[in-house]
PDB file of N, CA and C in Angstrom:
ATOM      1  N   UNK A   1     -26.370 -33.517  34.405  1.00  0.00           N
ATOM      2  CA  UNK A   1     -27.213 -33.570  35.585  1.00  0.00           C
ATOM      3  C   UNK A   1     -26.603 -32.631  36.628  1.00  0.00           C
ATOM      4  N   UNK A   2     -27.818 -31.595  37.303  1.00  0.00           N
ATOM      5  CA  UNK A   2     -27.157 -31.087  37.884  1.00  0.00           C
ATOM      6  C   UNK A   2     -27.266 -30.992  39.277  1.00  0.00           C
ATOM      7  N   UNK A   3     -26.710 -32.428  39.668  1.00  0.00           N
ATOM      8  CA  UNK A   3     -26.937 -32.775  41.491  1.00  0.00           C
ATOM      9  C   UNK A   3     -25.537 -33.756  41.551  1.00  0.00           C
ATOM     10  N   UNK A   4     -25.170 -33.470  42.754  1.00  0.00           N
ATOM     11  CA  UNK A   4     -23.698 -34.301  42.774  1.00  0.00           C
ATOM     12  C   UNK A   4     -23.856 -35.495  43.739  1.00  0.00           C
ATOM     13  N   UNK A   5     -22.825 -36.183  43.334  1.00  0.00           N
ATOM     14  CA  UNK A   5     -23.080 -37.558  43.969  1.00  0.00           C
ATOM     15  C   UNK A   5     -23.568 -37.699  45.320  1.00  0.00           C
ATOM     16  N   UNK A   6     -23.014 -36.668  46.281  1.00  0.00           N
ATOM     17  CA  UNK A   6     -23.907 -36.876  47.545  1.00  0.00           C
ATOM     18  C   UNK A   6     -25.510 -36.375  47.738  1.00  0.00           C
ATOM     19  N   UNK A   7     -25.727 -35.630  46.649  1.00  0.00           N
ATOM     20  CA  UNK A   7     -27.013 -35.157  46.689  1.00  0.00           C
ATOM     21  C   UNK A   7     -27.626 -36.771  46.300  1.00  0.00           C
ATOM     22  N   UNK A   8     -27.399 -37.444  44.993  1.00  0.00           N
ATOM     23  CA  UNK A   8     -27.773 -38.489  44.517  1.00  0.00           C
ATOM     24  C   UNK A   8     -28.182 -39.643  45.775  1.00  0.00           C
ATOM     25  N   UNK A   9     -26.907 -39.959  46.363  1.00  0.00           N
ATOM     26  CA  UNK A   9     -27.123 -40.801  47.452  1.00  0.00           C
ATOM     27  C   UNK A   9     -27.907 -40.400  48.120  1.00  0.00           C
ATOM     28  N   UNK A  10     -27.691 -39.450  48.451  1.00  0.00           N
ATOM     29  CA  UNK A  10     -29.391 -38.852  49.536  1.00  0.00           C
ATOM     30  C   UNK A  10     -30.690 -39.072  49.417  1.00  0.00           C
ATOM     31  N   UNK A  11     -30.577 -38.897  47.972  1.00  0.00           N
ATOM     32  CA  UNK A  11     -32.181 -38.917  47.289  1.00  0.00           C
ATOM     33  C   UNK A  11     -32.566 -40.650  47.283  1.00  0.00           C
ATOM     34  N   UNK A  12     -31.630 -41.240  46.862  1.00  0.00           N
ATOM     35  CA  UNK A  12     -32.034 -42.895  46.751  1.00  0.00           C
ATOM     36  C   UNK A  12     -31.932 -43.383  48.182  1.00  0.00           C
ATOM     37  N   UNK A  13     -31.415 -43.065  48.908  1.00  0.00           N
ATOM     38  CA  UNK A  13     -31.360 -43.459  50.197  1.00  0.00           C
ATOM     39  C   UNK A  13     -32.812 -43.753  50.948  1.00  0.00           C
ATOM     40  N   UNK A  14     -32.802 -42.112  50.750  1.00  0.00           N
ATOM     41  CA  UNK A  14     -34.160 -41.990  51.723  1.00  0.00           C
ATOM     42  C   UNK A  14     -35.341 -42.063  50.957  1.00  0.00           C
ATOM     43  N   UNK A  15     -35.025 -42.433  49.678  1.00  0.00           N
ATOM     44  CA  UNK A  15     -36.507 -42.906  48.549  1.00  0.00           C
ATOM     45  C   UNK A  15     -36.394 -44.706  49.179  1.00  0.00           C
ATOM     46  N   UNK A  16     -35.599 -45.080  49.310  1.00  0.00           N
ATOM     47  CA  UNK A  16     -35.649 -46.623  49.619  1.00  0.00           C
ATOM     48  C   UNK A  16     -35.807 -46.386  50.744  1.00  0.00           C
ATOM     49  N   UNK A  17     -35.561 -45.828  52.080  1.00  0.00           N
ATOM     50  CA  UNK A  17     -36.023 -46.154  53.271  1.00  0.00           C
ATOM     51  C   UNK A  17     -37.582 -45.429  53.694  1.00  0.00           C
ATOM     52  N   UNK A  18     -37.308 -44.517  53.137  1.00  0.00           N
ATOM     53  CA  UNK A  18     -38.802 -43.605  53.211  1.00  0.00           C
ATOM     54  C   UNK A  18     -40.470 -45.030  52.303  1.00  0.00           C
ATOM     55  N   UNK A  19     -40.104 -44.741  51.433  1.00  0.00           N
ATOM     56  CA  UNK A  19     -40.993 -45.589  50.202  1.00  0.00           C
ATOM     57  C   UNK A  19     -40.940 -46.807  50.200  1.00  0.00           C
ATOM     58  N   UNK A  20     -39.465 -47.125  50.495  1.00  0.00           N
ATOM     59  CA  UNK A  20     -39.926 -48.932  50.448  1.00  0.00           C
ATOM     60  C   UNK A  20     -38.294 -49.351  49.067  1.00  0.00           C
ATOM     61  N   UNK A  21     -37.905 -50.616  49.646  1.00  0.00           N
ATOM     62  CA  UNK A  21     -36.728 -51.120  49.279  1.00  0.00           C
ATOM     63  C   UNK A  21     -36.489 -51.011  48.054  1.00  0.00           C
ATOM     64  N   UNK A  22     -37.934 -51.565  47.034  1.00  0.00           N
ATOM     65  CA  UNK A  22     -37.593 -51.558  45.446  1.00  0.00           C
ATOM     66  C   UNK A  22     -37.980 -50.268  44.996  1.00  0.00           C
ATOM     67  N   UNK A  23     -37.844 -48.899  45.971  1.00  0.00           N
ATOM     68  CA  UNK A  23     -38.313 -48.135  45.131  1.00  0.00           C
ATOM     69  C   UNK A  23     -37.640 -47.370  43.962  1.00  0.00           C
ATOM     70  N   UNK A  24     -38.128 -47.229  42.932  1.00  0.00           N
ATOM     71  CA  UNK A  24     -37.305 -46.830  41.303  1.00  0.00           C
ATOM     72  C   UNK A  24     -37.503 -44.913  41.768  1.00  0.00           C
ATOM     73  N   UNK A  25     -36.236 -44.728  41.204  1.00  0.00           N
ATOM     74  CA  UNK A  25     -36.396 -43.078  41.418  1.00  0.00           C
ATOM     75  C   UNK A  25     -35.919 -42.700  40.210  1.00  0.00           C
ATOM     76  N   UNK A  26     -36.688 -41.571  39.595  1.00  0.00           N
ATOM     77  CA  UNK A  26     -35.860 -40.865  37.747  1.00  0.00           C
ATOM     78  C   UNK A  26     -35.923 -39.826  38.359  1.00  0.00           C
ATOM     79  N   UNK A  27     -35.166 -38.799  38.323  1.00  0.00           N
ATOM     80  CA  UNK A  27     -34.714 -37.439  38.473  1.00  0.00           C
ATOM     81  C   UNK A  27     -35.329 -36.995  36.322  1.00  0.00           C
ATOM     82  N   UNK A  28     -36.335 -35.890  37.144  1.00  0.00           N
ATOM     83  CA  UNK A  28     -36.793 -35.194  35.801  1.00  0.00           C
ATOM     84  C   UNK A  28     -36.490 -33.757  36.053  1.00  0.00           C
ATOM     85  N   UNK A  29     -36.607 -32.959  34.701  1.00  0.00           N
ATOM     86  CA  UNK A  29     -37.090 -31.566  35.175  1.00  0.00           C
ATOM     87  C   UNK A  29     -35.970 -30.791  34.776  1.00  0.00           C
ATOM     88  N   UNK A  30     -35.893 -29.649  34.851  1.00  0.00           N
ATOM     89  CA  UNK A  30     -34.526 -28.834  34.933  1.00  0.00           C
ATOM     90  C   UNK A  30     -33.122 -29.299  35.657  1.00  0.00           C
ATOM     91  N   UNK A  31     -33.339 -29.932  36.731  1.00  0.00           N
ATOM     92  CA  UNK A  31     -31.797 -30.340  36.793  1.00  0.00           C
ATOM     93  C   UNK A  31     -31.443 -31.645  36.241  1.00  0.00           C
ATOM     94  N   UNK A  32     -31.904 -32.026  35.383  1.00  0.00           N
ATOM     95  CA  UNK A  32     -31.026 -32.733  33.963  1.00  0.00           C
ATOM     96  C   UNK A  32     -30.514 -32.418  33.015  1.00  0.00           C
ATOM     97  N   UNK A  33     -30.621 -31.304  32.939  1.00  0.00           N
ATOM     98  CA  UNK A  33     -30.169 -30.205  32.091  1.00  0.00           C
ATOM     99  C   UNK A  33     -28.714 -29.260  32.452  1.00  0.00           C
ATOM    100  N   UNK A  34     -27.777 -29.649  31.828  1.00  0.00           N
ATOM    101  CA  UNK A  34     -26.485 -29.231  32.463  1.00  0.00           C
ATOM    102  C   UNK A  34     -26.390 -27.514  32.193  1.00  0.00           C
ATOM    103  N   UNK A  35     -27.471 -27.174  31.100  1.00  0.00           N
ATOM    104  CA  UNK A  35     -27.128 -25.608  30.754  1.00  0.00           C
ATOM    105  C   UNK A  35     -27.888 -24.805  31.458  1.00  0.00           C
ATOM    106  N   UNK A  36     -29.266 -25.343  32.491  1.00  0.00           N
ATOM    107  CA  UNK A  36     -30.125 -24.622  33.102  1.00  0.00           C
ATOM    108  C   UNK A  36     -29.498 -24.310  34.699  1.00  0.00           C
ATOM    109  N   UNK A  37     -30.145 -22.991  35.005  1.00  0.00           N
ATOM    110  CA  UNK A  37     -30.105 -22.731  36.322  1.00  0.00           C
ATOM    111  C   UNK A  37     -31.181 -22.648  37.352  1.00  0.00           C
ATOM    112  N   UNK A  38     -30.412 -23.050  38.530  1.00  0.00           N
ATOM    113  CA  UNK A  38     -31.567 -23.220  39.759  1.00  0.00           C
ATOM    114  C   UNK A  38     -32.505 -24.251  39.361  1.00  0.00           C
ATOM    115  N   UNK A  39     -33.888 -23.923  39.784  1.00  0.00           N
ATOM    116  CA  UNK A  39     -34.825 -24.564  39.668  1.00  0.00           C
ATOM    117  C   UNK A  39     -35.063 -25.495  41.000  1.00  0.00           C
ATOM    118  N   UNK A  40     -35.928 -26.628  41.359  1.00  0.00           N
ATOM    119  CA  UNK A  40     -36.118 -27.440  42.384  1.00  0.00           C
ATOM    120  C   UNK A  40     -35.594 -28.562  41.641  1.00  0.00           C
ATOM    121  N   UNK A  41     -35.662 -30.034  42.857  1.00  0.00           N
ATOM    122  CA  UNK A  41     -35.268 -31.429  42.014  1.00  0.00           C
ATOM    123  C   UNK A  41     -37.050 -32.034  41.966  1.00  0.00           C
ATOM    124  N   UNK A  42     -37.397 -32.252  40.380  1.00  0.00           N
ATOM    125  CA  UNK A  42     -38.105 -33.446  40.322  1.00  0.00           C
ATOM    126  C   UNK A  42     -38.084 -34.373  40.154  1.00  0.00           C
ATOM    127  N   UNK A  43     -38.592 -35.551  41.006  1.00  0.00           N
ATOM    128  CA  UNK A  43     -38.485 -36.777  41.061  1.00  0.00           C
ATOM    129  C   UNK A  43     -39.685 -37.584  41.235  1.00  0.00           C
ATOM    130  N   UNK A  44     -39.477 -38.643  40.198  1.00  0.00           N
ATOM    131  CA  UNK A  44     -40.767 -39.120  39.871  1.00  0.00           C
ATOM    132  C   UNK A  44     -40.104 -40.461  40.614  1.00  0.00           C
ATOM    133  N   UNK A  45     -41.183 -41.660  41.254  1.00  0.00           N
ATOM    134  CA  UNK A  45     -40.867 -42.592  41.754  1.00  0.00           C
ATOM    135  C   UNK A  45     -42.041 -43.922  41.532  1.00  0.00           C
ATOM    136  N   UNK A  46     -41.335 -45.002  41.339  1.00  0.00           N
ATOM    137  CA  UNK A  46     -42.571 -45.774  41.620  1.00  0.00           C
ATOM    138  C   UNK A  46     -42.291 -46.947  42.763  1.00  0.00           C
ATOM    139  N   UNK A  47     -43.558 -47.452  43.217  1.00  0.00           N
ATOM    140  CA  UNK A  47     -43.559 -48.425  44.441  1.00  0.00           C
ATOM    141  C   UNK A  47     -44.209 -49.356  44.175  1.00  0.00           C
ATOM    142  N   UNK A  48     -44.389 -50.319  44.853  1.00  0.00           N
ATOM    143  CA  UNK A  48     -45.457 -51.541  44.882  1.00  0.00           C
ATOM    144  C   UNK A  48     -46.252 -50.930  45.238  1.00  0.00           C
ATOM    145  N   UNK A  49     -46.613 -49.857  46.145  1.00  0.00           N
ATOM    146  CA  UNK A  49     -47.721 -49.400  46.855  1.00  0.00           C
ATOM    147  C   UNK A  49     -47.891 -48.133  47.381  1.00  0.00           C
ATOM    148  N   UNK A  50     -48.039 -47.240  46.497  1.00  0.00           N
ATOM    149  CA  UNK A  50     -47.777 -45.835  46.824  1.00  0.00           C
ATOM    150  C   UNK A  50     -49.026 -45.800  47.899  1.00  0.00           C
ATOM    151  N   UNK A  51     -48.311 -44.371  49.031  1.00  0.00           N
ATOM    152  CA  UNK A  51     -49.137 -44.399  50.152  1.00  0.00           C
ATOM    153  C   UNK A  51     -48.966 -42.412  50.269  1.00  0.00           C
ATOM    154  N   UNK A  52     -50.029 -42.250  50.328  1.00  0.00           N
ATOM    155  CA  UNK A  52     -49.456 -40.438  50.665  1.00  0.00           C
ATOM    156  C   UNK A  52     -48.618 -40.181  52.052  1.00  0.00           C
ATOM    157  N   UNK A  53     -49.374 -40.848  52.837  1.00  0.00           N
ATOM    158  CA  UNK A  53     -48.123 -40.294  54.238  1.00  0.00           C
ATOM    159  C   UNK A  53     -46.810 -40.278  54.031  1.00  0.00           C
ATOM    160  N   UNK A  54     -46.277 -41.325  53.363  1.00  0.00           N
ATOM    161  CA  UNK A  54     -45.093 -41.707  52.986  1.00  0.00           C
ATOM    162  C   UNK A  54     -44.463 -40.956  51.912  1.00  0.00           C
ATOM    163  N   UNK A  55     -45.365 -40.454  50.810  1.00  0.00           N
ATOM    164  CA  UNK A  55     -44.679 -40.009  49.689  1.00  0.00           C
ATOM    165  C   UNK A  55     -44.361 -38.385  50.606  1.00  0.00           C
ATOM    166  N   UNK A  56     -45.157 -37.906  51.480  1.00  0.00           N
ATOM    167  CA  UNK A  56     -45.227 -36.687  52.072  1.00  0.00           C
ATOM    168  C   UNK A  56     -43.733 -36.362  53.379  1.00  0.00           C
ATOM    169  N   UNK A  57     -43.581 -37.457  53.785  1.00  0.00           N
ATOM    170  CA  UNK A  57     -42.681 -37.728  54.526  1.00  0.00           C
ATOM    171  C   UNK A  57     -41.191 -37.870  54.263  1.00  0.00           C
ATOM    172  N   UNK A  58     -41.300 -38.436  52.659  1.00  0.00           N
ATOM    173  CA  UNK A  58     -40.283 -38.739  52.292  1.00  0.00           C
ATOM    174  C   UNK A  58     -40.022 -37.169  51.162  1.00  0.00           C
ATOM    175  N   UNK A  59     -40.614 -36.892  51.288  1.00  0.00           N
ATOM    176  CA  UNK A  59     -40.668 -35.000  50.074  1.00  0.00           C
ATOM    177  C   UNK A  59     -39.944 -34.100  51.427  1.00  0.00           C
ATOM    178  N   UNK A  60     -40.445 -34.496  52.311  1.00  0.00           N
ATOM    179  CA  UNK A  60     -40.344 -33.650  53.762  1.00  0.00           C
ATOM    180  C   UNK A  60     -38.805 -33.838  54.138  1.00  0.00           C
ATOM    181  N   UNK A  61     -37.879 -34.865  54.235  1.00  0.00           N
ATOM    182  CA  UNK A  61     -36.674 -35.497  54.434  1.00  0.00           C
ATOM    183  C   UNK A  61     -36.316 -34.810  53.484  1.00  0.00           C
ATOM    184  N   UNK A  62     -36.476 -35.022  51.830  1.00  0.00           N
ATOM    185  CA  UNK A  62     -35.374 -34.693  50.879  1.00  0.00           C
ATOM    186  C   UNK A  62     -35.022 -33.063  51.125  1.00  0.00           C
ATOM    187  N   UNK A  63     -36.137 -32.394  51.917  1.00  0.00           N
ATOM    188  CA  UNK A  63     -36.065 -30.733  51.208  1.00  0.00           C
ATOM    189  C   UNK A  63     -35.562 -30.291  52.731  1.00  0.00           C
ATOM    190  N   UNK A  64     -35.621 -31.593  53.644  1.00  0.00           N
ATOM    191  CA  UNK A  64     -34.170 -30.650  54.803  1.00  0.00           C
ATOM    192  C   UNK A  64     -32.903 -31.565  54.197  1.00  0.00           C
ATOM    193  N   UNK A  65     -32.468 -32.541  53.694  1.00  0.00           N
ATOM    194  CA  UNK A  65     -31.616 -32.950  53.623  1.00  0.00           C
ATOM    195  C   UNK A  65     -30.915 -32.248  52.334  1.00  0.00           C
ATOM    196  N   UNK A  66     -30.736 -31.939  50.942  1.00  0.00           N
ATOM    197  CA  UNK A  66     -30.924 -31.658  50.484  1.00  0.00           C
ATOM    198  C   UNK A  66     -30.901 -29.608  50.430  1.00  0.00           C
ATOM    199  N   UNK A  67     -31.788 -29.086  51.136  1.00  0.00           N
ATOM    200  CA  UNK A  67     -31.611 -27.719  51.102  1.00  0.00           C
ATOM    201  C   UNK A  67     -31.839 -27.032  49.938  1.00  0.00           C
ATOM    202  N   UNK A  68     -33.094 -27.607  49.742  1.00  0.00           N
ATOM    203  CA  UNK A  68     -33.701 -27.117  47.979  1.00  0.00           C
ATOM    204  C   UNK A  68     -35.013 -27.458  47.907  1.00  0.00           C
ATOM    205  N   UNK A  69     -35.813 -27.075  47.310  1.00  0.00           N
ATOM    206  CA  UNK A  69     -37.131 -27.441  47.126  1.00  0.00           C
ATOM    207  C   UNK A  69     -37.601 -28.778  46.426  1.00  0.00           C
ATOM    208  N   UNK A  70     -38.179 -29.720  46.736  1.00  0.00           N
ATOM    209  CA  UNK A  70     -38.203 -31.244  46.096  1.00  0.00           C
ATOM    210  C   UNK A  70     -39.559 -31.404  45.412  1.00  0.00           C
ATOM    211  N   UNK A  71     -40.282 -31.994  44.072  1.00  0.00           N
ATOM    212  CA  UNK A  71     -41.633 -32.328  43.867  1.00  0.00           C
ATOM    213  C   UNK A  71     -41.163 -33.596  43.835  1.00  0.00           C
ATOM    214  N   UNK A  72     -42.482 -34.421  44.500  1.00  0.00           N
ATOM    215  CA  UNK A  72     -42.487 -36.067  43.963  1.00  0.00           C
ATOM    216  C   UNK A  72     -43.471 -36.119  43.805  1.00  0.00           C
ATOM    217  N   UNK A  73     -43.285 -36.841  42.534  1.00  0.00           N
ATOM    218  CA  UNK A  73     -44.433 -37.813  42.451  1.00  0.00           C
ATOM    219  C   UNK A  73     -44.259 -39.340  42.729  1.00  0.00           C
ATOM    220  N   UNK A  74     -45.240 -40.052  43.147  1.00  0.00           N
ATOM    221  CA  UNK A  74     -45.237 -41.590  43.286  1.00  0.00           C
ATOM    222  C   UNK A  74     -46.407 -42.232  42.866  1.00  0.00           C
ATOM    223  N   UNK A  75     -45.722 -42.937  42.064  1.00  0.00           N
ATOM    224  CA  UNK A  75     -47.008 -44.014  41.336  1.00  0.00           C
ATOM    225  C   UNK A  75     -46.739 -45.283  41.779  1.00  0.00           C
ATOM    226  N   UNK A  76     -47.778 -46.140  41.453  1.00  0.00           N
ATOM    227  CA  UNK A  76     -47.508 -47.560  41.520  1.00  0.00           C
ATOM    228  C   UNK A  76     -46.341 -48.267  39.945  1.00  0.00           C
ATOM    229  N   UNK A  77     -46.002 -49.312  40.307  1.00  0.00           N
ATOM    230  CA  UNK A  77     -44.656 -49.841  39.204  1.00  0.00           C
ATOM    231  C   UNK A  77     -45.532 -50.254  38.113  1.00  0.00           C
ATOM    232  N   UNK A  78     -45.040 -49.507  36.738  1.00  0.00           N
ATOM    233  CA  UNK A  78     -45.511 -49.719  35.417  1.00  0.00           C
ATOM    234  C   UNK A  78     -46.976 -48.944  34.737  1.00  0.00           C
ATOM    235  N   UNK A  79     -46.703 -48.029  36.065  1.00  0.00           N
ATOM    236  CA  UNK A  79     -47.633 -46.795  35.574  1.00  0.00           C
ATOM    237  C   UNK A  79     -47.419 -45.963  34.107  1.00  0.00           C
ATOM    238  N   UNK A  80     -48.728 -45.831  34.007  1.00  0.00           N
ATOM    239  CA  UNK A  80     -48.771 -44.840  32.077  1.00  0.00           C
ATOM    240  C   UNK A  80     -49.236 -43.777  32.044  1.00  0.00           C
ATOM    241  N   UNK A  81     -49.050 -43.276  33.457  1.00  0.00           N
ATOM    242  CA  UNK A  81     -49.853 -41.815  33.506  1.00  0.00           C
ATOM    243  C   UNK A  81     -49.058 -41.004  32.567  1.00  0.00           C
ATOM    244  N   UNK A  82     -49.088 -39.691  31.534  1.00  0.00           N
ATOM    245  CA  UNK A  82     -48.438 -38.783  31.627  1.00  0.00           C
ATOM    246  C   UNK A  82     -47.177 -38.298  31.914  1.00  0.00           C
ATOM    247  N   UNK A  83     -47.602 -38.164  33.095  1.00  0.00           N
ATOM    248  CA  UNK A  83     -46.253 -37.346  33.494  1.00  0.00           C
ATOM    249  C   UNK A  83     -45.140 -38.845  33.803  1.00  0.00           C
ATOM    250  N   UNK A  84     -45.545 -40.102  34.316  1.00  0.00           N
ATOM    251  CA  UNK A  84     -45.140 -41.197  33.785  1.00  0.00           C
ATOM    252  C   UNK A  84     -43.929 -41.087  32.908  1.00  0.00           C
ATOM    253  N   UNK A  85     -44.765 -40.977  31.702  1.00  0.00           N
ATOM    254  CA  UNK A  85     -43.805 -41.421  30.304  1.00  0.00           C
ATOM    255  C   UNK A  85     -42.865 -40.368  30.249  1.00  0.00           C
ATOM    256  N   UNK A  86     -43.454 -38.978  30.328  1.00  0.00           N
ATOM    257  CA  UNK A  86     -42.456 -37.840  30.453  1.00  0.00           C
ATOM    258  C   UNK A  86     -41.258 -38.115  31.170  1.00  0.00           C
ATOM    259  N   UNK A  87     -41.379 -38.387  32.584  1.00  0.00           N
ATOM    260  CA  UNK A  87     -40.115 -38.453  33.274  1.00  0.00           C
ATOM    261  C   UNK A  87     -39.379 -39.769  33.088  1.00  0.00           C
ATOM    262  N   UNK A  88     -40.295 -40.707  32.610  1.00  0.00           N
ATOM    263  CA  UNK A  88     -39.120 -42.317  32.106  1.00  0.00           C
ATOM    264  C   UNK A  88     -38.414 -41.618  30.583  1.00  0.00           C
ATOM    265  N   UNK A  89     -39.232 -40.593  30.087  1.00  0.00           N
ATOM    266  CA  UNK A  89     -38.244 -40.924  28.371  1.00  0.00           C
ATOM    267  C   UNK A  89     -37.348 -39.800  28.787  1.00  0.00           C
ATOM    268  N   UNK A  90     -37.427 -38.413  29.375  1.00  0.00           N
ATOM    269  CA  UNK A  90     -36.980 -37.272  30.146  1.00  0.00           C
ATOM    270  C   UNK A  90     -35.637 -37.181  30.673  1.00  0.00           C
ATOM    271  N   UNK A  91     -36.199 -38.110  31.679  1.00  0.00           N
ATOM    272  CA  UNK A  91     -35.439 -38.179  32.893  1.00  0.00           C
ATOM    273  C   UNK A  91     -34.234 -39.412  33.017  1.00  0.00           C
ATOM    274  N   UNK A  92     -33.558 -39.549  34.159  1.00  0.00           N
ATOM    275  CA  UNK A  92     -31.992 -40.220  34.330  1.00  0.00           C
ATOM    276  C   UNK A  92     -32.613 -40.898  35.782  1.00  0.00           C
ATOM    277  N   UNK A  93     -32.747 -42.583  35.430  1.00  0.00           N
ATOM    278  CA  UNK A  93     -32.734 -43.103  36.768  1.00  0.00           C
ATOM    279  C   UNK A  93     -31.847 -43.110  37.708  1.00  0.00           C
ATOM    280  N   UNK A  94     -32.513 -42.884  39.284  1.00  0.00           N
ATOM    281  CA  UNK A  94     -30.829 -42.707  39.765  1.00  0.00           C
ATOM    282  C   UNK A  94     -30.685 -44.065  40.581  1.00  0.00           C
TER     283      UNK A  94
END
């Protein structure tokens, strides 16, 4: 994985204060990949209650905190969309 522990804390931080307490965060995408370079962080998330202001707000925080380009997605908990399964079988919860 290629984000270091303070990047990590950052991201769960402000996914739980941004989104909401139980929110689940998986880091997908190229930086799970220890041999790839660059790229942005994707992060897929789920909530009790996904809300766009919030998912927008909280994309907005990670990419000044952070200093990199961020995608989220946010679904509701026990979603089967697609990109879903991709980033649960993919990806590294953080």
């Amino acid at each position: 994985m290629r984000l270091t522990s303070a990047q990590i804390d950052t991201i769960k931080t402000t996914a739980r204060n941004v989104l909401g307490e139980g929110a689940q965060v998986v880091l997908f995408g190229s930086r799970v990949d220890n041999l790839a370079k660059g790229g942005d962080v994707d992060l897929y998330a789920e909530t009790a209650e996904p809300d766009l202001m919030k998912k927008i707000r909280c994309k907005v925080q990670l990419q000044d905190q952070l200093d990199m380009p961020v995608d989220l997605i946010v679904k509701p908990y026990g979603d089967q969309s697609a990109i879903a399964l991709i980033a649960k079988k993919e990806g590294v919860a953080l």
